[in-house]
Protein backbone atom coordinates (compact mmCIF):
# COMPACT_ATOMS: atom_id res chain seq x y z
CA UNK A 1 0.00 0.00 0.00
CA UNK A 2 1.57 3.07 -0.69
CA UNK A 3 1.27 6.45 0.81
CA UNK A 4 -0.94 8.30 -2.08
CA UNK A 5 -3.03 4.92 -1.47
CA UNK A 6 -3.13 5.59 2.36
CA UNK A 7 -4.23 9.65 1.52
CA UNK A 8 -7.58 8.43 -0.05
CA UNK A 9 -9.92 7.28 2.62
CA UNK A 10 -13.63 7.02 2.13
CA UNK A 11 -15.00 7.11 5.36
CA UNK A 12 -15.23 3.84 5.75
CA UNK A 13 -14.36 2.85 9.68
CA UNK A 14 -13.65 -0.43 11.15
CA UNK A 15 -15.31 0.30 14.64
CA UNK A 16 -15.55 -2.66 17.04
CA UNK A 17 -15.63 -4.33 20.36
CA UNK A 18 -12.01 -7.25 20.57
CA UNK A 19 -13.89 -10.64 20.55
CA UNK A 20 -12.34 -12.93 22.57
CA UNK A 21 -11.09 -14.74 20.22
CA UNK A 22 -8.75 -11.93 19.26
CA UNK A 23 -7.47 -11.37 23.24
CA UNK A 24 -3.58 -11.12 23.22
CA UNK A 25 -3.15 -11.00 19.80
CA UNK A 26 -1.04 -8.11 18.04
CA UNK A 27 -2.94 -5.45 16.63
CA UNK A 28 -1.49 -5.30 12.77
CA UNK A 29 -2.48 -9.30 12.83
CA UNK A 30 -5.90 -8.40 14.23
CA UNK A 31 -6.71 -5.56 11.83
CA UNK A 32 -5.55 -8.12 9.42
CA UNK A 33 -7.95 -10.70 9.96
CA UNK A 34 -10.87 -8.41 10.39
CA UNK A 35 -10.46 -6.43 7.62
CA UNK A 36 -8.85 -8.45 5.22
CA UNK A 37 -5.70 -6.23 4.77
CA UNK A 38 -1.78 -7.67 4.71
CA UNK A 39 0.03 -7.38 7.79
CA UNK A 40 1.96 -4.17 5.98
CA UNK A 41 -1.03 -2.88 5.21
CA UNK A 42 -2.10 -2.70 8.76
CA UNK A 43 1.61 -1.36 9.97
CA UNK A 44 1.03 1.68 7.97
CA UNK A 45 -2.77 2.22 9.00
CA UNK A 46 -0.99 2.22 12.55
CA UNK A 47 1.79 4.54 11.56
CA UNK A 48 -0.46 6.95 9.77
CA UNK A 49 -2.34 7.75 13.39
CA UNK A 50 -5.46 5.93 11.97
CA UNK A 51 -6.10 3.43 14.34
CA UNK A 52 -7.56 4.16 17.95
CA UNK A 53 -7.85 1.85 20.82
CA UNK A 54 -10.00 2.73 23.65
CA UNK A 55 -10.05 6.25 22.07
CA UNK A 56 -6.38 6.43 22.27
CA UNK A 57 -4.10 6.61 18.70
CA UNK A 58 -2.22 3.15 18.58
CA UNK A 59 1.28 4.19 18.18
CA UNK A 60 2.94 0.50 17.59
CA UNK A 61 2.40 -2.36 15.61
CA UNK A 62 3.05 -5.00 18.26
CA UNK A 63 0.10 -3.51 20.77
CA UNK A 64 -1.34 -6.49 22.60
CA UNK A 65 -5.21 -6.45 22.08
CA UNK A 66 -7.58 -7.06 25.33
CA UNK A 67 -10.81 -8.88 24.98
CA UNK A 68 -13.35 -6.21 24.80
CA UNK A 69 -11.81 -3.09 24.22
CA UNK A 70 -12.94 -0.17 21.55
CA UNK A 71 -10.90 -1.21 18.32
CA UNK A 72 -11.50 2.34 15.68
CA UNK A 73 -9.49 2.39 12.37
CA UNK A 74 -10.34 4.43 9.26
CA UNK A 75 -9.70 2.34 6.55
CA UNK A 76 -8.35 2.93 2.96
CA UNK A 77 -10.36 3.59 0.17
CA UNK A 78 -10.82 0.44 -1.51
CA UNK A 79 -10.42 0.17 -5.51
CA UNK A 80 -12.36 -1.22 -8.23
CA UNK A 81 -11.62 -4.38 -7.35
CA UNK A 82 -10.61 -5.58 -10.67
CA UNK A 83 -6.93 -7.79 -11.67
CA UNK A 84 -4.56 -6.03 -13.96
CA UNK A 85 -3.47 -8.08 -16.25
CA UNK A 86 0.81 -9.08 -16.23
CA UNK A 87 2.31 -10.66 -19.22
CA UNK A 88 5.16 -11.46 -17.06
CA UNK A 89 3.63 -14.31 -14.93
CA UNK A 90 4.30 -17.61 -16.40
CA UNK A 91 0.90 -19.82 -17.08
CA UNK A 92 1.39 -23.36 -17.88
CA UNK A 93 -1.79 -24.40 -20.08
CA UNK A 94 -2.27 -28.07 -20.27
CA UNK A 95 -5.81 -27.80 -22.25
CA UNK A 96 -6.66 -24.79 -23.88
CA UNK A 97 -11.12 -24.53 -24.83
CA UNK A 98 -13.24 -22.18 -26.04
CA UNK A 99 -15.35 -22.41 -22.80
CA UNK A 100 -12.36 -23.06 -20.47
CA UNK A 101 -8.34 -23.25 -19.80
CA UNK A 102 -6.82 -25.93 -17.43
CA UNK A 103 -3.60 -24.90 -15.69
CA UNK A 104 -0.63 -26.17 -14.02
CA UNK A 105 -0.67 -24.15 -10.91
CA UNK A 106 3.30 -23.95 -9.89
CA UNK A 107 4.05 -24.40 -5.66
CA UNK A 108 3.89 -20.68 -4.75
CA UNK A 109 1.83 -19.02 -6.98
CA UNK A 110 -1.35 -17.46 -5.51
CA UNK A 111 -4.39 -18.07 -7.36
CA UNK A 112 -5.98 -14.08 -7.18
CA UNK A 113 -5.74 -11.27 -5.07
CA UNK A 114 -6.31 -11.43 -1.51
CA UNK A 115 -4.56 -10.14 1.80
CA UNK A 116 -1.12 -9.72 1.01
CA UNK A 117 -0.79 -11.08 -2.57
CA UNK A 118 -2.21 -8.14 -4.71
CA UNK A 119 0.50 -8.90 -7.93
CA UNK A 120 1.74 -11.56 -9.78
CA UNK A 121 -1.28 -13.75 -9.20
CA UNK A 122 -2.20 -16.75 -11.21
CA UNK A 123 -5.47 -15.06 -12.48
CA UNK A 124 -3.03 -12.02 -13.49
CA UNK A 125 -1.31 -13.74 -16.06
CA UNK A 126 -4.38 -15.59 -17.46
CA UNK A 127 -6.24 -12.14 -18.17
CA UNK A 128 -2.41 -11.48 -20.59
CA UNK A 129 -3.42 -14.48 -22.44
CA UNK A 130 -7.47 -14.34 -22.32
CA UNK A 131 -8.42 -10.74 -21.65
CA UNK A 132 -12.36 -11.91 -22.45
CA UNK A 133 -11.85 -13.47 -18.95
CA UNK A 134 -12.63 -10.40 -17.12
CA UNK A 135 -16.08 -10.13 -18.55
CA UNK A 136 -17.39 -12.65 -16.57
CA UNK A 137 -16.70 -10.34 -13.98
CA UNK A 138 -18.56 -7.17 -15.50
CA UNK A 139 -21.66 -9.51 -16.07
CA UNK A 140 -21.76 -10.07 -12.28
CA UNK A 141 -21.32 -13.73 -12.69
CA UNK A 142 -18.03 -13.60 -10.65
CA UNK A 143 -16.00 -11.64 -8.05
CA UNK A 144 -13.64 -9.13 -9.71
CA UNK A 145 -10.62 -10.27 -7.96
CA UNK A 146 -11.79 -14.12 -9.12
CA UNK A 147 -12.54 -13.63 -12.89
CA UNK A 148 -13.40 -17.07 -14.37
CA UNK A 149 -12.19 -18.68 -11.05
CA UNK A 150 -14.38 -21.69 -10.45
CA UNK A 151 -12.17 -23.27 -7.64
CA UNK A 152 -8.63 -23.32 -5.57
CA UNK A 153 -5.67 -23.90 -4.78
CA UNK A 154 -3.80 -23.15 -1.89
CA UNK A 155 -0.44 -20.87 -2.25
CA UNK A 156 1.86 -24.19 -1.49
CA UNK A 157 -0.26 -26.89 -3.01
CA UNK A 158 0.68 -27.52 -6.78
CA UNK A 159 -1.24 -29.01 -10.06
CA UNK A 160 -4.69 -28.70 -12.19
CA UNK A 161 -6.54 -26.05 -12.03
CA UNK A 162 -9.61 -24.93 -14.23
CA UNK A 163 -10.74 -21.47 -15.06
CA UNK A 164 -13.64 -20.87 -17.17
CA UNK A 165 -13.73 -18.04 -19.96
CA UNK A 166 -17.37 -18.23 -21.08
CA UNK A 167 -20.65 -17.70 -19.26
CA UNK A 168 -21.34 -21.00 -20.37
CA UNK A 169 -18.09 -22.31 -19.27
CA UNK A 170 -18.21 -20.80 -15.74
CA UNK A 171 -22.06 -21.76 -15.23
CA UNK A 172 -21.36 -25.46 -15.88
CA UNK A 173 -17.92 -25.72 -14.17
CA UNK A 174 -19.80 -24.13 -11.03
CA UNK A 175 -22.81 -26.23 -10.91
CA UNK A 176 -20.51 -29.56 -11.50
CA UNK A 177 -18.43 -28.50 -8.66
CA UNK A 178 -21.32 -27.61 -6.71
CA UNK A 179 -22.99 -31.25 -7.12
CA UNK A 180 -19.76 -32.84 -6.94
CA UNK A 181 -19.69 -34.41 -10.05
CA UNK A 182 -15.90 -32.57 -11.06
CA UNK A 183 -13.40 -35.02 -9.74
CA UNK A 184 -10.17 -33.74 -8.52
CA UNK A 185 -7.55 -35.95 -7.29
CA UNK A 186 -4.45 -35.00 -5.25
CA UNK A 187 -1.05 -36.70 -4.54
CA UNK A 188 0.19 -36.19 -0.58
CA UNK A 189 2.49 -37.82 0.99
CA UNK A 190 1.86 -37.41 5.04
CA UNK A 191 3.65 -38.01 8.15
CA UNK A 192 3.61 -41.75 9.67
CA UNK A 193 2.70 -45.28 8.36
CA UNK A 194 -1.08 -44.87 7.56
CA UNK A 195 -2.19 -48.72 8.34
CA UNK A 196 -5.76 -48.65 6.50
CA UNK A 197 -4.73 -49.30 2.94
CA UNK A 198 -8.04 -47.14 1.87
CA UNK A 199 -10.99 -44.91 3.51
CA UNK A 200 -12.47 -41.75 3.96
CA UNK A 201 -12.45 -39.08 6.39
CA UNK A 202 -15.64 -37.14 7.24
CA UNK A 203 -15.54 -34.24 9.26
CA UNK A 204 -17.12 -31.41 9.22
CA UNK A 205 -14.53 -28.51 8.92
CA UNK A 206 -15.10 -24.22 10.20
CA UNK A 207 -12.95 -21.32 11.40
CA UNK A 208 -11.17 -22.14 14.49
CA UNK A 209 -12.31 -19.83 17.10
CA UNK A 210 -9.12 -19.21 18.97
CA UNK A 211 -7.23 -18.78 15.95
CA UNK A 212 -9.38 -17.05 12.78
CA UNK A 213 -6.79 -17.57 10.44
CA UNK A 214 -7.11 -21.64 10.88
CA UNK A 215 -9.47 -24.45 9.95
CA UNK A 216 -10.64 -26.92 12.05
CA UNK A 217 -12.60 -29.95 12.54
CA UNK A 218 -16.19 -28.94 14.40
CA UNK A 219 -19.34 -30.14 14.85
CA UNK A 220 -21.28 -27.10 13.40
CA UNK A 221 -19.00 -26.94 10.71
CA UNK A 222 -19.62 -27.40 6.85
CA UNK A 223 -20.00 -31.08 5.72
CA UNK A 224 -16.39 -32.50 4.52
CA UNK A 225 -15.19 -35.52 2.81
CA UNK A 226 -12.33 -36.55 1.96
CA UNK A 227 -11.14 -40.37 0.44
CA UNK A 228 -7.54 -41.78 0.69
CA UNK A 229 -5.87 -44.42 -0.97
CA UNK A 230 -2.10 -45.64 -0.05
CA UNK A 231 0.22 -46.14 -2.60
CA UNK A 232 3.69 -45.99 -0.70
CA UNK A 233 4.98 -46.41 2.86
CA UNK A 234 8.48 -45.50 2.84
CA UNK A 235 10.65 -45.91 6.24
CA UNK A 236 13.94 -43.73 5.47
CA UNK A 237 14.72 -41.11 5.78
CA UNK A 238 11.85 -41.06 8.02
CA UNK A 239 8.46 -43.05 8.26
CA UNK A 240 5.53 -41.70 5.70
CA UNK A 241 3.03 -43.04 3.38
CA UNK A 242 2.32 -41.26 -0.48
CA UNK A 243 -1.31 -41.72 -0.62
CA UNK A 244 -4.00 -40.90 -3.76
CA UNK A 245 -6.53 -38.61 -2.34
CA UNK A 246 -9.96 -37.74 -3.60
CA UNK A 247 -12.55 -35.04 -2.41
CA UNK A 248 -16.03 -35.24 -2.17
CA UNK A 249 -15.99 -31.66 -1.44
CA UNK A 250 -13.78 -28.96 -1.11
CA UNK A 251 -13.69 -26.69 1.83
CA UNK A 252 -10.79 -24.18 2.75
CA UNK A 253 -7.51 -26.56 3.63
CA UNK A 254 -9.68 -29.65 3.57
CA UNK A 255 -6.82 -31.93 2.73
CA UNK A 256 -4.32 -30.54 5.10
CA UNK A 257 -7.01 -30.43 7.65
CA UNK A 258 -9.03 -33.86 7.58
CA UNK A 259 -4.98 -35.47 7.47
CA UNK A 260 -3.70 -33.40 10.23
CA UNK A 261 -6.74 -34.58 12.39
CA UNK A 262 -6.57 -38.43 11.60
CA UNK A 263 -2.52 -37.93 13.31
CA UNK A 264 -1.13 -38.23 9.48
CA UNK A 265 -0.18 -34.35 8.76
CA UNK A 266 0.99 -33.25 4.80
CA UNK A 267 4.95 -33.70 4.99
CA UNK A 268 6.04 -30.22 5.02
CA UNK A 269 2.78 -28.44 6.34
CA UNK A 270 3.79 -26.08 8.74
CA UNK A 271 0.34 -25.05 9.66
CA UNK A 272 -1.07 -28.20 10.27
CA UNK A 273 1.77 -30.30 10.75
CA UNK A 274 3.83 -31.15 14.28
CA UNK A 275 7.14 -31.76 13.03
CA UNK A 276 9.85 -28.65 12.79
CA UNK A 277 12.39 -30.48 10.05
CA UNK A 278 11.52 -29.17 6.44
CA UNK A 279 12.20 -31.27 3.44
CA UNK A 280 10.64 -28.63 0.70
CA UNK A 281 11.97 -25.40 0.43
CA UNK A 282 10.12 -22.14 1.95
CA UNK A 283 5.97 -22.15 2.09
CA UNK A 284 5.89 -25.55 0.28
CA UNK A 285 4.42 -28.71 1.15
CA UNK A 286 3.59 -32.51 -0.61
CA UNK A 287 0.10 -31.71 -2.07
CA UNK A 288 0.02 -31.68 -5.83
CA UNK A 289 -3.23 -31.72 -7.80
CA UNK A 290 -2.74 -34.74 -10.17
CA UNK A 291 -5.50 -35.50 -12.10
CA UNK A 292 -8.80 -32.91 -13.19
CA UNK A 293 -12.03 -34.63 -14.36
CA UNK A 294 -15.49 -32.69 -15.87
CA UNK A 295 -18.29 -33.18 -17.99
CA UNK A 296 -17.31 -30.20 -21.47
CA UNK A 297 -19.82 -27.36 -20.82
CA UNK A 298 -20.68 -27.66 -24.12
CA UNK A 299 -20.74 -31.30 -25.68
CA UNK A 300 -21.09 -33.12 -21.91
CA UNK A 301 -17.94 -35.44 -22.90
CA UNK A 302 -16.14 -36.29 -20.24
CA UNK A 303 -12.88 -33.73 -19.98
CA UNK A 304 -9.69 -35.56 -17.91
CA UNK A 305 -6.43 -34.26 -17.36
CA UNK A 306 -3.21 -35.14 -15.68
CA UNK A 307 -0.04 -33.41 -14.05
CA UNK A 308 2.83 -35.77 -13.40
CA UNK A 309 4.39 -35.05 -9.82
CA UNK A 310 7.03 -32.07 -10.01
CA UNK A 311 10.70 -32.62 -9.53
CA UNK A 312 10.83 -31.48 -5.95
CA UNK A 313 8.14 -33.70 -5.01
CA UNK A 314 8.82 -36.66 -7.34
CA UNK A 315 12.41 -37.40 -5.33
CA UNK A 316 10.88 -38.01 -1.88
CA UNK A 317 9.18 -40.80 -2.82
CA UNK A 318 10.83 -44.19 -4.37
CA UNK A 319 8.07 -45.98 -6.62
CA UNK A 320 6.93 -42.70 -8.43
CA UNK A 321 6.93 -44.48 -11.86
CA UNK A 322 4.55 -46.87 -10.42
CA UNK A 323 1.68 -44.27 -9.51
């Protein structure tokens, strides 16, 4: 955010009482979460005098937050929403449509714009190649920030992704996801020997209440399934199973979630996971989406794609040819 950003406000004001589920947490992390800002974002709101706690100005970033107290910040006036294109991001297309564009989503690459990751987004460099894309956005079918974005993929999780570029495209795509007739399967390879050689995890997954930023299993959460089949259980360097994953639906982190809570955590998953070695470099973990299935939104044939594991991930497993 820069400072001519910072001079246009629009009145807008973030006014408040700390839930508790924000007690003694910094203040640039708790604007972040409630308004959906980065955490730099929020250090200049708090350097610019435009923050208030308890009617007092917040001079420092790293104020500790008390259930309850009067949280005030003016907030910066928001823009049109809408991704600018960048020729510069790379975009591997593995099945290029009329109605739609699969992608190979590379580990690190966010998908579009949201708290923190403004540039060089996925979506960015698919509006360089298919401009039409942002249409869908001016017809109201989709967000502006998500042009032609039917679903996800986290920042650290690799593989097939499908964006639509019709009406017609994003319509069908949607609905199919909707009624779980898409099928998406994944390639993780998680901590431990799993000893079932297939099943399925349901759990209902929502916002953890102590910590926003984090999913959890709950009982009043949204309806989640997820289906696991091992392929590998390697001993050295250390004990872990590759399995084939499959979901039934797709909540936020469902994978990393549902694995984490059956005491089998995504190697490398720092969020979810309990071990401190890394084996992947920075913000990367073994979750790559293999293989993309979907009626054609015009023709109904069945559509079916496949990404082969990536380097990184291929050499921490030993039977790779085999899957």
């Amino acid at each position: 955010m820069t400072d001519a950003y910072l001079e246009a406000f629009d009145g807008e004001v973030l006014d408040v009482r700390v839930p508790s589920s924000l007690d003694e947490m910094r203040i640039d992390r708790a604007l972040a979460i409630l308004t959906n800002l980065s955490r730099s974002d929020t250090h200049q709101l708090v350097e610019r005098g435009s923050v208030t706690l308890d009617g007092r100005v917040v001079t420092k970033a790293s104020q500790i937050l008390r259930s309850e107290q009067h949280l005030v910040a003016t907030l910066p006036q928001p823009d049109d929403g809408r991704v600018a294109s960048d020729g510069s991001v790379e975009v591997a297309v593995v099945l290029d449509d009329e109605h739609f564009v699969v992608v190979n989503k590379s580990p690190g690459q966010v998908v579009h714009p949201g708290a923190g990751h403004r540039d060089g987004t996925l979506i960015a460099g698919l509006l360089a190649i298919y401009p039409d894309i942002e249409l869908l956005s001016r017809s109201g079918l989709c967000d502006p920030r998500r042009p032609g974005v039917v679903h996800r993929l986290d920042k650290g999780t690799s593989g097939l992704l499908v964006v639509a570029k019709t009406e017609i495209g994003f319509t069908s795509l949607s609905e199919q996801l909707a009624q779980r007739t898409m099928e998406r399967t994944y390639l993780g390879l998680v901590e431990g020997h799993v000893s079932e050689e297939r099943g399925v995890v349901d759990a209902p997954i929502g916002r953890s209440t102590r910590q926003p930023t984090l999913m959890v299993v709950r009982g009043d959460g949204r309806v989640a399934r997820t289906g696991y089949r091992v392929i590998e259980r390697i001993d050295a360097p250390h004990a872990t199973t590759l399995l084939e994953l499959k979901l039934e639906t797709g909540r936020t982190h469902q994978i990393r979630v549902h694995l984490a809570t059956i005491g089998h955590p995504v190697v490398n998953d720092t969020r979810y996971g309990h071990r401190r070695d890394r084996r992947l470099e920075e913000e990367r973990f073994f979750l790559h989406s293999t293989t993309l299935s979907f009626l054609h939104p015009a023709s109904a044939e069945r559509v079916s794609s496949f990404a082969k594991l990536p380097d990184d991930l291929a050499k921490l497993v030993t039977n790779y040819e085999d899957v």
